[in-house]
PDB file of N, CA and C in Angstrom:
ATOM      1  N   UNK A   1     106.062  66.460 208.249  1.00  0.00           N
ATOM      2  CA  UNK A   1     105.940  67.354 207.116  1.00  0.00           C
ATOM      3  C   UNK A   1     105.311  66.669 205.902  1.00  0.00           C
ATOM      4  N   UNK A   2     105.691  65.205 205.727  1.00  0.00           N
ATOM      5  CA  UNK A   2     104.943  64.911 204.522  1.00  0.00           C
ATOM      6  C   UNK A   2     103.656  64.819 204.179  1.00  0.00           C
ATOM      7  N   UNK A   3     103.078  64.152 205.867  1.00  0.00           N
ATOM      8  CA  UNK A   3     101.211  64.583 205.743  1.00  0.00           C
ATOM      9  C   UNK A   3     101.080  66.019 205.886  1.00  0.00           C
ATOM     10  N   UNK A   4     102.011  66.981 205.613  1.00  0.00           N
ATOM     11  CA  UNK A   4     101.095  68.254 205.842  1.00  0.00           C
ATOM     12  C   UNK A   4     101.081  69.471 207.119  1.00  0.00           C
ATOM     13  N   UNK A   5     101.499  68.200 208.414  1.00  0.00           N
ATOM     14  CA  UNK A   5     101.607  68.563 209.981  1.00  0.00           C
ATOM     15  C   UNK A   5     102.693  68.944 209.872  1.00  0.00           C
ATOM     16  N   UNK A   6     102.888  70.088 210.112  1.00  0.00           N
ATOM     17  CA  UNK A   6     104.587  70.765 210.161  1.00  0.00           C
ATOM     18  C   UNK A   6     104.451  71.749 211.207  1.00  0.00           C
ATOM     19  N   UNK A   7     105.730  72.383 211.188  1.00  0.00           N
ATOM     20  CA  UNK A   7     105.409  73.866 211.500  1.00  0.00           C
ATOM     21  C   UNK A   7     105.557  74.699 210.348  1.00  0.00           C
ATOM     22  N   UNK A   8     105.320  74.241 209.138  1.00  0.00           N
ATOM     23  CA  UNK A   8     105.272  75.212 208.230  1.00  0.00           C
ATOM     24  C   UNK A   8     104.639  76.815 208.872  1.00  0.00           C
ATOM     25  N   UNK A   9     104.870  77.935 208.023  1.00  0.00           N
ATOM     26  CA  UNK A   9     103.756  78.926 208.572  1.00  0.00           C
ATOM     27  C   UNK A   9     102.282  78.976 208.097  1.00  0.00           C
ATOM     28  N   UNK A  10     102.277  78.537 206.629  1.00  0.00           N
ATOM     29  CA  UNK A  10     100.849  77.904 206.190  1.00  0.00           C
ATOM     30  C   UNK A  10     100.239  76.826 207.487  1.00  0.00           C
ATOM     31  N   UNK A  11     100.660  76.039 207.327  1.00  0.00           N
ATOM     32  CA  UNK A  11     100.077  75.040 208.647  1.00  0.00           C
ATOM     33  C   UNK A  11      99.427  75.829 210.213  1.00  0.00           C
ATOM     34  N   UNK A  12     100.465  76.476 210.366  1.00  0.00           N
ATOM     35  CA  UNK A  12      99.993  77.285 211.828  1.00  0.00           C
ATOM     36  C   UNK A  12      99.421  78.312 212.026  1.00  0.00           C
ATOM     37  N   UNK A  13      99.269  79.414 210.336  1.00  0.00           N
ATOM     38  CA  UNK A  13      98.731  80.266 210.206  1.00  0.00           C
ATOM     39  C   UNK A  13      97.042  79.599 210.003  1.00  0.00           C
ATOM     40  N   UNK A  14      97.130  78.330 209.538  1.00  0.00           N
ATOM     41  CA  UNK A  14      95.789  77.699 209.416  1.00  0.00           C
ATOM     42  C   UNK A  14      95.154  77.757 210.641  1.00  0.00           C
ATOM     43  N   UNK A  15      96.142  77.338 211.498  1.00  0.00           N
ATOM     44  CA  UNK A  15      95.395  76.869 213.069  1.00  0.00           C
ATOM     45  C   UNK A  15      95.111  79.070 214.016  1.00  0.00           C
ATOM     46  N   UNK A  16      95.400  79.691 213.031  1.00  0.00           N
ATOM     47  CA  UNK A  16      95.383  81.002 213.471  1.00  0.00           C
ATOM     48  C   UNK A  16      96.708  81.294 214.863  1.00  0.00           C
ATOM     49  N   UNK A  17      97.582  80.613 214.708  1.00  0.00           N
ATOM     50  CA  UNK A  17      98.817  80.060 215.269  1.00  0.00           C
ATOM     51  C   UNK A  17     100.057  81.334 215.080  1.00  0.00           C
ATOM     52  N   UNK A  18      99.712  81.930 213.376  1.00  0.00           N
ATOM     53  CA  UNK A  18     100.928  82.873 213.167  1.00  0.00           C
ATOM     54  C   UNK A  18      99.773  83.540 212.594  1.00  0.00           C
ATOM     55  N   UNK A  19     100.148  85.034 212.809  1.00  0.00           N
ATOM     56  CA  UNK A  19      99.430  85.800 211.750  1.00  0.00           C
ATOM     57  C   UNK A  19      99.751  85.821 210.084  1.00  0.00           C
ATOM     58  N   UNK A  20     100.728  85.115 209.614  1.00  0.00           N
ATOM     59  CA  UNK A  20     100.589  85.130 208.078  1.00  0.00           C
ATOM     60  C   UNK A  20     101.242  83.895 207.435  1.00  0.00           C
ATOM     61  N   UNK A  21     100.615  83.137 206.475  1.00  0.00           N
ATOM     62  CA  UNK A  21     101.413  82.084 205.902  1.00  0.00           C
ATOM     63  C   UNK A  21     102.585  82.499 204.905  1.00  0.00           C
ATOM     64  N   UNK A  22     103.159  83.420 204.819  1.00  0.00           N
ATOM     65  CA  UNK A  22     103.897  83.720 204.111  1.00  0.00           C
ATOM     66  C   UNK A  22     105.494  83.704 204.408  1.00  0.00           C
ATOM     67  N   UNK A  23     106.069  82.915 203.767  1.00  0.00           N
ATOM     68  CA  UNK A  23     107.187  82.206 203.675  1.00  0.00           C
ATOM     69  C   UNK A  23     108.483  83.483 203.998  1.00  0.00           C
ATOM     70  N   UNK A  24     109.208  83.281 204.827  1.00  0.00           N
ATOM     71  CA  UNK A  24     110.202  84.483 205.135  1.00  0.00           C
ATOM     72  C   UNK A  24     111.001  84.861 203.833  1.00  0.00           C
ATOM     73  N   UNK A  25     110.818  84.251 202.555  1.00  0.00           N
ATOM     74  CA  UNK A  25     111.155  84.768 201.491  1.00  0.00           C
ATOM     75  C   UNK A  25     110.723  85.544 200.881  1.00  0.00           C
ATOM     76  N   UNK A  26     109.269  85.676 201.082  1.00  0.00           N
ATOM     77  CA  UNK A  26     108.282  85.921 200.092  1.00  0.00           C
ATOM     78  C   UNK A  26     107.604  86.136 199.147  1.00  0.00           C
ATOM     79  N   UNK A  27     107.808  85.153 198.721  1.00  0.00           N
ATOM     80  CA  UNK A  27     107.913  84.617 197.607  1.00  0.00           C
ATOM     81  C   UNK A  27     106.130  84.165 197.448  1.00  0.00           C
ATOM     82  N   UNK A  28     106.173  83.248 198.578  1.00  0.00           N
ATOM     83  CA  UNK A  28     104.553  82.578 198.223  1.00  0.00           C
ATOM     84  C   UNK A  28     104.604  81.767 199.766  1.00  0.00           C
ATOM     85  N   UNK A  29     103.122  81.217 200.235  1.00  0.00           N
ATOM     86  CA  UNK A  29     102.734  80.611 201.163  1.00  0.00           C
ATOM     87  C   UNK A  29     103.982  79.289 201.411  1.00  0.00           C
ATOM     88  N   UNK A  30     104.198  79.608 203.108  1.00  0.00           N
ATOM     89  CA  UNK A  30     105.374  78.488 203.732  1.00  0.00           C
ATOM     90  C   UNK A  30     104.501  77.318 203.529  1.00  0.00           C
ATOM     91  N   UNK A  31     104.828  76.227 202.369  1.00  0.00           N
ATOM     92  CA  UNK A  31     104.438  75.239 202.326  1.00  0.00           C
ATOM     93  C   UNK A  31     105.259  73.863 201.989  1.00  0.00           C
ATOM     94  N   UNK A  32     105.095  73.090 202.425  1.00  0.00           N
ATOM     95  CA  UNK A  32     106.008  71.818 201.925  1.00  0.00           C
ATOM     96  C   UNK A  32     106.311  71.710 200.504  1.00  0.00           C
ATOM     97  N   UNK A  33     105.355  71.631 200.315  1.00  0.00           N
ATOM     98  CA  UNK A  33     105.732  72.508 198.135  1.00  0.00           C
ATOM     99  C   UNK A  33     106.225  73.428 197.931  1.00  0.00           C
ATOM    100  N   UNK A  34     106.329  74.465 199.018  1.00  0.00           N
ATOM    101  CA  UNK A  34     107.429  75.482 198.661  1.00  0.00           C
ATOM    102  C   UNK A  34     108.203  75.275 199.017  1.00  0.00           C
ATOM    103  N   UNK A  35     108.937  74.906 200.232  1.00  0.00           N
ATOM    104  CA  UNK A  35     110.093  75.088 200.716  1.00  0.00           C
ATOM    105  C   UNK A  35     110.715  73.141 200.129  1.00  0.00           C
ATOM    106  N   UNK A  36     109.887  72.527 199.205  1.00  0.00           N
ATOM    107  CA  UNK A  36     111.239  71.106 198.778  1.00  0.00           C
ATOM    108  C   UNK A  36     111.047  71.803 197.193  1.00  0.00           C
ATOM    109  N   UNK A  37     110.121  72.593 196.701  1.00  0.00           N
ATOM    110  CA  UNK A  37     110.408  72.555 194.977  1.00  0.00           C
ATOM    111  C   UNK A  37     110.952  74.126 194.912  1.00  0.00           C
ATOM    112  N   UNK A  38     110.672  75.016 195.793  1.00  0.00           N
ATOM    113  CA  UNK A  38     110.868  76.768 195.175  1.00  0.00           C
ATOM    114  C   UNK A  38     111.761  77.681 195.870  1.00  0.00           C
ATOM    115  N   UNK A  39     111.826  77.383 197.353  1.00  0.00           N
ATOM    116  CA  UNK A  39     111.848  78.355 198.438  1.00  0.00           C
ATOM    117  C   UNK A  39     113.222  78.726 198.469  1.00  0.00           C
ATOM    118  N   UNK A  40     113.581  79.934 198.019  1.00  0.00           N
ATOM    119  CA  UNK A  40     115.172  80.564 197.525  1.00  0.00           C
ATOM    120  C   UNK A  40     115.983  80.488 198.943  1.00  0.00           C
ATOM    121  N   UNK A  41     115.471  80.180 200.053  1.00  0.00           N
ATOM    122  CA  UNK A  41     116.170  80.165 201.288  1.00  0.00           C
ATOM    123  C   UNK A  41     117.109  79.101 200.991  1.00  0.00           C
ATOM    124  N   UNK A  42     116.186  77.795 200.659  1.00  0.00           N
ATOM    125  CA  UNK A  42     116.578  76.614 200.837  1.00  0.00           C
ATOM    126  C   UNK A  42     117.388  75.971 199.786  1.00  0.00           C
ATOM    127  N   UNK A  43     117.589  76.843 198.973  1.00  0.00           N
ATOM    128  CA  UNK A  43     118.466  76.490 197.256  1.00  0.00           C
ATOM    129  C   UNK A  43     119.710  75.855 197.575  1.00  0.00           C
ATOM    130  N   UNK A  44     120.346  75.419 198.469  1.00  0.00           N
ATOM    131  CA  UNK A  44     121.557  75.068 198.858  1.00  0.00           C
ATOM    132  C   UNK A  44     121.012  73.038 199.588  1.00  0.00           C
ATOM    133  N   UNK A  45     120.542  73.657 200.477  1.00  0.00           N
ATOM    134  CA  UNK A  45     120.182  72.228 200.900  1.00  0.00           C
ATOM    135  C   UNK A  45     119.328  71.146 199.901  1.00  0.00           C
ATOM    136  N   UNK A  46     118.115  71.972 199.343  1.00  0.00           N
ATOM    137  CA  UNK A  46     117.101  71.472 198.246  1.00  0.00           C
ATOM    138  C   UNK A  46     118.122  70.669 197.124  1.00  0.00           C
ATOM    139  N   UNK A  47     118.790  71.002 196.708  1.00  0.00           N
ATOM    140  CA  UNK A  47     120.193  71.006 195.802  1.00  0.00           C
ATOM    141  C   UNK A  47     121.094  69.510 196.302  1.00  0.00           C
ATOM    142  N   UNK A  48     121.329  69.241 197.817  1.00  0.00           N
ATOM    143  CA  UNK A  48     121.937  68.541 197.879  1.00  0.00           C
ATOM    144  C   UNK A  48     120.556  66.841 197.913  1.00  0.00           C
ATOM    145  N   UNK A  49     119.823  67.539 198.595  1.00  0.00           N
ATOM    146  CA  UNK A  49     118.683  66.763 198.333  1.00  0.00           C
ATOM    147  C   UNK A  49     118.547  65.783 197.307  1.00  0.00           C
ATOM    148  N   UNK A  50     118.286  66.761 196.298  1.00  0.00           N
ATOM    149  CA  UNK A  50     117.776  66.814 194.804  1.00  0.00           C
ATOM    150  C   UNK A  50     118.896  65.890 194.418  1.00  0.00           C
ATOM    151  N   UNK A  51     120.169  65.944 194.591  1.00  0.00           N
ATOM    152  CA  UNK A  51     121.390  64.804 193.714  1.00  0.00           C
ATOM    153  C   UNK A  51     121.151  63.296 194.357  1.00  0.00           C
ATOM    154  N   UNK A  52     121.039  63.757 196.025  1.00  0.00           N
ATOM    155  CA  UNK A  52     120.595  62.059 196.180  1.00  0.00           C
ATOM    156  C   UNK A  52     119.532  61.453 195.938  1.00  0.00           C
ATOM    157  N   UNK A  53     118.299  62.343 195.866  1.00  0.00           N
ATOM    158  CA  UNK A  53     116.919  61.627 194.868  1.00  0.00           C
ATOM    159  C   UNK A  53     117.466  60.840 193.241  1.00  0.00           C
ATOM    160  N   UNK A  54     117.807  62.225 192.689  1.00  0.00           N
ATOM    161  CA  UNK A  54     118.252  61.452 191.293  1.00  0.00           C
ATOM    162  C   UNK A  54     119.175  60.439 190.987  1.00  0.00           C
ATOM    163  N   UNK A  55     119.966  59.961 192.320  1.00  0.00           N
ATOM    164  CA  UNK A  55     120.784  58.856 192.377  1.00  0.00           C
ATOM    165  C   UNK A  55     119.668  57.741 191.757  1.00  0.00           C
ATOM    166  N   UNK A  56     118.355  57.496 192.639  1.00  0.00           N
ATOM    167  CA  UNK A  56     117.808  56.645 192.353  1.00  0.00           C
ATOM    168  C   UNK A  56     116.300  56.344 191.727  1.00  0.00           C
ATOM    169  N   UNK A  57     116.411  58.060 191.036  1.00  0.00           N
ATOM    170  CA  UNK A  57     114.459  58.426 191.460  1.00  0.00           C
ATOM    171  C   UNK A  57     114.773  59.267 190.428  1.00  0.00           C
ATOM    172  N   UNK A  58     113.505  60.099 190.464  1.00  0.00           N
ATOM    173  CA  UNK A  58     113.526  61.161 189.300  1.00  0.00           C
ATOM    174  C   UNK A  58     112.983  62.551 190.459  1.00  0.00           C
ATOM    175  N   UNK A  59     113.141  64.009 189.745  1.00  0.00           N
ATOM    176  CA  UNK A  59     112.850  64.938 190.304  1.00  0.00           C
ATOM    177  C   UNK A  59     112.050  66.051 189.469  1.00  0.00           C
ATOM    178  N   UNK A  60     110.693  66.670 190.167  1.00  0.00           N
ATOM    179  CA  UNK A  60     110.446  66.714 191.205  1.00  0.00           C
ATOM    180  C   UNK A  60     109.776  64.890 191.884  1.00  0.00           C
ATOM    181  N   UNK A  61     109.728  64.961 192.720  1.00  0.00           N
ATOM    182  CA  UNK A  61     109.846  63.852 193.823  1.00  0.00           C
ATOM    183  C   UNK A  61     108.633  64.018 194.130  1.00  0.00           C
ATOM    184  N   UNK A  62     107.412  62.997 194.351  1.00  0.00           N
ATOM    185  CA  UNK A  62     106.034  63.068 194.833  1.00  0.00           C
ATOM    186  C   UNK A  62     106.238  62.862 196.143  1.00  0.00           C
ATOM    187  N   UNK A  63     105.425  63.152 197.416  1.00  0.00           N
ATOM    188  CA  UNK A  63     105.642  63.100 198.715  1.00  0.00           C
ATOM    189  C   UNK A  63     105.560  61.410 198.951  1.00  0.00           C
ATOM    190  N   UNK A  64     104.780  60.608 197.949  1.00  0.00           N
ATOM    191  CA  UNK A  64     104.785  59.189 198.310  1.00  0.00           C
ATOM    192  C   UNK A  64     106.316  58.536 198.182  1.00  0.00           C
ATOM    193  N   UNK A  65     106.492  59.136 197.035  1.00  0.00           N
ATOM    194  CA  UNK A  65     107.801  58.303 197.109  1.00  0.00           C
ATOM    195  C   UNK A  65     109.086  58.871 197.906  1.00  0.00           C
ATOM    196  N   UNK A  66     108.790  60.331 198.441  1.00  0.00           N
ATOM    197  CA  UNK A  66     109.727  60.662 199.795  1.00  0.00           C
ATOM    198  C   UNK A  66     109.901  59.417 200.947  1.00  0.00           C
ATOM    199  N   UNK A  67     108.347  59.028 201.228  1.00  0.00           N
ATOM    200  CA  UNK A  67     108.232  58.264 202.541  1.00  0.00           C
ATOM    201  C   UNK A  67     109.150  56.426 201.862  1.00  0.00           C
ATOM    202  N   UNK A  68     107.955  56.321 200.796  1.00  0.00           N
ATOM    203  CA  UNK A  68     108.314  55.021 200.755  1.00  0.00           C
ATOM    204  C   UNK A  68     110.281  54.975 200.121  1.00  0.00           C
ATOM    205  N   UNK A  69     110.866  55.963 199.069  1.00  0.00           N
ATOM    206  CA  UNK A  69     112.441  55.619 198.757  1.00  0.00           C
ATOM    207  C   UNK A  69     113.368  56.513 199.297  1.00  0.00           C
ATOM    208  N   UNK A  70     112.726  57.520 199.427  1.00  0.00           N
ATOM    209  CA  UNK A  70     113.746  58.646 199.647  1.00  0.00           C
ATOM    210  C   UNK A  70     113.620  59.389 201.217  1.00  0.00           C
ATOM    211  N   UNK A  71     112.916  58.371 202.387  1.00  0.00           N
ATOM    212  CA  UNK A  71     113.335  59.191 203.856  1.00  0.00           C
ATOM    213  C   UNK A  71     114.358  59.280 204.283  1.00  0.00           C
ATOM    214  N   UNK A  72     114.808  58.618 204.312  1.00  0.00           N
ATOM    215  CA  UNK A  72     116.305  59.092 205.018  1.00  0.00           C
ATOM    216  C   UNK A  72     117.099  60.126 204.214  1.00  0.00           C
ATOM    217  N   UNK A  73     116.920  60.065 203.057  1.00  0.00           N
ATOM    218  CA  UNK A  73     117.345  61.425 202.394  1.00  0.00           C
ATOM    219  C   UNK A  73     116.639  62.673 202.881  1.00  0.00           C
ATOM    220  N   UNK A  74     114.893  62.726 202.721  1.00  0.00           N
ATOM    221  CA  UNK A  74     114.187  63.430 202.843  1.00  0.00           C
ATOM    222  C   UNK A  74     114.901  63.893 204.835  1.00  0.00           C
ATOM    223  N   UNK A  75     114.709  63.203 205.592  1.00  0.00           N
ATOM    224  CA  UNK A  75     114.783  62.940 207.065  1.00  0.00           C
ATOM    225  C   UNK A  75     115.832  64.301 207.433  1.00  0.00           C
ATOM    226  N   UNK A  76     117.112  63.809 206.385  1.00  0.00           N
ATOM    227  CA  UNK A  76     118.314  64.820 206.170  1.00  0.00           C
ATOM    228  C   UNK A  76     118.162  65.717 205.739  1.00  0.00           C
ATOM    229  N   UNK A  77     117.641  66.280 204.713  1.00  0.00           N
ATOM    230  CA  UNK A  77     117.010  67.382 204.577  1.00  0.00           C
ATOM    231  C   UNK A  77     116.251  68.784 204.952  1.00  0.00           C
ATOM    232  N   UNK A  78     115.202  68.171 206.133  1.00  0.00           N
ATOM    233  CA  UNK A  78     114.584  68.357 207.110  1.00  0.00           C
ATOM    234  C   UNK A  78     115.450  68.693 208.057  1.00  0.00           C
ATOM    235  N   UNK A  79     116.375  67.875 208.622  1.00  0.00           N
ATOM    236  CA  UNK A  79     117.321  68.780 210.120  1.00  0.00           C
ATOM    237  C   UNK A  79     118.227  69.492 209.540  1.00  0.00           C
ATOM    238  N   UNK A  80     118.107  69.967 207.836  1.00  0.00           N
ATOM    239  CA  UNK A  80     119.263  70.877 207.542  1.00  0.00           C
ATOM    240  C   UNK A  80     118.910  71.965 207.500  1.00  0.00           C
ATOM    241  N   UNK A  81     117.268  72.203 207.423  1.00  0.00           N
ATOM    242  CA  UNK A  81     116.577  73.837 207.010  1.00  0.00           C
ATOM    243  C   UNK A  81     115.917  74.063 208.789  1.00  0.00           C
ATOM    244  N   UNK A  82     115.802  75.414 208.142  1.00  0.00           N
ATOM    245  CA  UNK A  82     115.015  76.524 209.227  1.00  0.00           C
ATOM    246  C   UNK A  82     113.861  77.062 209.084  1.00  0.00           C
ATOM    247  N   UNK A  83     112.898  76.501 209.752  1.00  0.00           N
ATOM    248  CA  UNK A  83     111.496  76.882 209.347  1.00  0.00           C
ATOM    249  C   UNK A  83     111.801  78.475 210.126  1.00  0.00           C
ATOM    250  N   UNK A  84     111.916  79.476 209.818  1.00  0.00           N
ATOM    251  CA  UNK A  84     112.420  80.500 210.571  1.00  0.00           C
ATOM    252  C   UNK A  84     110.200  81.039 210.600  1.00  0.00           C
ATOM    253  N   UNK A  85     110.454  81.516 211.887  1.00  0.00           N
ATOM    254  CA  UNK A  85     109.052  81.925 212.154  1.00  0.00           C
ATOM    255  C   UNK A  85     108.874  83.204 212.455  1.00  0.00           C
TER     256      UNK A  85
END
C-alpha cells in the first residue's frame, strides 16, 4: 500500500479491474490518502493508529516516514481495515 500497489479500488479501477474508484463511503476515490487521512469507515482504527504515530512522530504522517518509523504500526493498521470491494 505505501508504493501505491494495493487493492485499493482506485488502484484496480486503474487496471479497469473494478468498475469504479469510489470508496464504499463515498466520500471520494479509494485511495491510500483516503482511507489513512479521511475515510469515515476507518475513523476507529485511523484513531488508534494516529496515537501510536504521535507517540513518536507528528500527524498527518508522510508515507516515507510510515516505512522508515512507523511500519509496524502502519503493518497493524493495515490487517485491521477492510478494503470492502
Amino acid at each position: 500500500m505505501v508504493t501505491g500497489h494495493g487493492k485499493t479500488r482506485a488502484y484496480l479501477h486503474r487496471f479497469k479491474i473494478m468498475d469504479s474508484a469510489t470508496c464504499p463511503c463515498n466520500k471520494e476515490n479509494q485511495t491510500l490518502d483516503h482511507i489513512l487521512y479521511k475515510c469515515t469507515l476507518h475513523k476507529t482504527q485511523r484513531n488508534l493508529f494516529k496515537e501510536k504515530v504521535l507517540k513518536s512522530g507528528s500527524w498527518p504522517v508522510s508515507k516515507e516516514e510510515l516505512i522508515t518509523k512507523h511500519l509496524k504500526s502502519f503493518l497493524t493498521f493495515t490487517k485491521t481495515i477492510t478494503l470492502e470491494h
